[in-house]
Protein backbone atom coordinates (compact mmCIF):
# COMPACT_ATOMS: atom_id res chain seq x y z
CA UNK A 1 104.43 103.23 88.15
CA UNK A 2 101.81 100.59 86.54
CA UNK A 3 101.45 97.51 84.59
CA UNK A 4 98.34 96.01 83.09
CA UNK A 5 97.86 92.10 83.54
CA UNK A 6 94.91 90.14 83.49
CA UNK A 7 94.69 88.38 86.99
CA UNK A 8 97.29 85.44 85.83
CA UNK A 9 100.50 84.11 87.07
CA UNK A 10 101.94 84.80 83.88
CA UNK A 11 101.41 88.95 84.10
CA UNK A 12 102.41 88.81 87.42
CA UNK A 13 105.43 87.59 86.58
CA UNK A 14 105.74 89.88 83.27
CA UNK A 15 104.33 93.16 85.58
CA UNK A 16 106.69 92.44 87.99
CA UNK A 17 109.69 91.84 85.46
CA UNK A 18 109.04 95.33 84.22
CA UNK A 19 109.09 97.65 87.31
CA UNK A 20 112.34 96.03 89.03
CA UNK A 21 113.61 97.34 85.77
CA UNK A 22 112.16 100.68 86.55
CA UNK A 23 113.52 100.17 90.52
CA UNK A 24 110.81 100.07 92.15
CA UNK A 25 111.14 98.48 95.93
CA UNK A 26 107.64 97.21 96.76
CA UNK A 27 104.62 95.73 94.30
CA UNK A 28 101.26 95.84 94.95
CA UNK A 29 99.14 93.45 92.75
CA UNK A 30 95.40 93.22 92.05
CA UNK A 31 95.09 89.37 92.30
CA UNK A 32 96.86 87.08 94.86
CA UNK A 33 97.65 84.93 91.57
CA UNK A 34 99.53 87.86 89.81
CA UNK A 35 101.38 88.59 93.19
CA UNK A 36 102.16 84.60 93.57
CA UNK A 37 103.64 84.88 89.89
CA UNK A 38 105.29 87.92 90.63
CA UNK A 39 107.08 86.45 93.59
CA UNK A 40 108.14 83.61 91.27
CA UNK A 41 109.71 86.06 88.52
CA UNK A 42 111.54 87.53 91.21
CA UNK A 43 113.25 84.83 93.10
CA UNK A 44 114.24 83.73 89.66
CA UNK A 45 115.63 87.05 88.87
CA UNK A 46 117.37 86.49 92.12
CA UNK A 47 115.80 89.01 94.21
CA UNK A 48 114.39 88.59 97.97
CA UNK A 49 111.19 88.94 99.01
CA UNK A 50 110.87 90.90 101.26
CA UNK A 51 114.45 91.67 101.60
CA UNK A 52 114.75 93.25 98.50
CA UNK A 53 111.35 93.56 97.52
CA UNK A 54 108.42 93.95 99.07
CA UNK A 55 105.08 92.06 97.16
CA UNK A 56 101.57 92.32 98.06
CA UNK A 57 98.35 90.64 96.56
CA UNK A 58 94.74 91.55 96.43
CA UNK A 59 91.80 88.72 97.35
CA UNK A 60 93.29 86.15 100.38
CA UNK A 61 93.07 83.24 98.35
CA UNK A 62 93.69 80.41 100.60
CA UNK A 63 97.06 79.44 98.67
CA UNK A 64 98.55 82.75 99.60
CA UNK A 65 99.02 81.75 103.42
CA UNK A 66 101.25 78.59 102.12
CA UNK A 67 103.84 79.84 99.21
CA UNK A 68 107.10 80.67 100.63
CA UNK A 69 107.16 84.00 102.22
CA UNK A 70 103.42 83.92 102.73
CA UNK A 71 101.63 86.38 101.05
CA UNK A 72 100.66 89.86 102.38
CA UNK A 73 97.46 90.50 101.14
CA UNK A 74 94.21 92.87 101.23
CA UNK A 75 90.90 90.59 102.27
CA UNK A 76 87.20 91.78 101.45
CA UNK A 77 84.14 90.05 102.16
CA UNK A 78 83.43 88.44 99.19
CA UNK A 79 80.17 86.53 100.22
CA UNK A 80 79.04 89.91 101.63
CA UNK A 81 80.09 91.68 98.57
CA UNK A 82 78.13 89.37 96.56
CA UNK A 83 74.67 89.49 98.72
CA UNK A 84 74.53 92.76 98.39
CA UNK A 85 75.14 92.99 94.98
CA UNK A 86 72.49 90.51 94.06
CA UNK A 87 70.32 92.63 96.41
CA UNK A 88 71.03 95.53 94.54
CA UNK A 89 70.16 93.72 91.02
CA UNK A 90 67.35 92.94 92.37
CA UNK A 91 66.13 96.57 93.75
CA UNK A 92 66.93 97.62 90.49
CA UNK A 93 64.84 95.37 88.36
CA UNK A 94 62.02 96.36 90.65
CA UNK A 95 62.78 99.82 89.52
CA UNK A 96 64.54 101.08 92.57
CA UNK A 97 67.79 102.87 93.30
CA UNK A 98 70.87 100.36 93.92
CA UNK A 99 72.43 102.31 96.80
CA UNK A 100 76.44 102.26 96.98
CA UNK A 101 78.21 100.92 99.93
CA UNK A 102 81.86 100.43 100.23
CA UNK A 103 83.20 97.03 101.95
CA UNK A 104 85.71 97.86 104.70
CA UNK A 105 89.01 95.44 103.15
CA UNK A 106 90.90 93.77 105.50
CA UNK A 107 95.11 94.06 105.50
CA UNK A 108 96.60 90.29 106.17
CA UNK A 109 100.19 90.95 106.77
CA UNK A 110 102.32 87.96 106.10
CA UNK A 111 105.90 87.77 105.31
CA UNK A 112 105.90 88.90 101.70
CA UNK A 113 106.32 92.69 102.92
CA UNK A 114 109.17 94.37 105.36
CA UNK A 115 109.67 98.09 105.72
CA UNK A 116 109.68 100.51 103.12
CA UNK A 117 113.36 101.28 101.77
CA UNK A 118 114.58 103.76 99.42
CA UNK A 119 114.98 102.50 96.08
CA UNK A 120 118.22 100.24 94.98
């Protein structure tokens, strides 16, 4: 099950508003800020996280070790990500390939997540 947002607190909330309706037990978001709204939307909807509801983000923000539960998250390199892209802008202005590599993400578990459960 998906939602579109666009990074926000607001669509996190809105996303997340939408798929408890559907049932689902455990959100993944692509921003820490949607994930941060998301957890908002559902303690207001009177859910637990993670007791009812499990919530992860995407980026490690440093707000997302401080909200209450802290924020489970998936952490990339971003300087790294960004030297090597500029590297690769560069090979290609020169006329060379840009050559594809993959940054290894990190998982920072937090309380935001428990065990999977079957749904509600």
């Amino acid at each position: 099950l998906t939602q579109h947002g666009d990074f926000s607190e607001e669509s996190g909330a809105r996303c997340a508003h939408a798929l408890v309706e559907q049932g689902v037990t455990a959100l993944l978001c692509a921003s820490d800020l949607m994930a941060i709204g998301a957890i908002r939307q559902l303690q207001q909807m009177g859910l637990r996280v993670p007791e009812d509801i499990s919530v992860c983000g995407f980026d490690d923000i440093r707000l997302s070790r401080y909200i209450t539960p802290g924020l489970t998250t998936v952490r990339i390199d971003v300087d790294s990500v960004g030297t090597r892209a500029f590297l690769c802008l560069q090979d290609l202005i020169a006329g060379g390939p840009c050559v594809k590599i993959l940054e290894a993400p990190q998982l920072i578990v937090r309380q935001s997540t428990a065990a999977a459960r079957t749904g509600r």
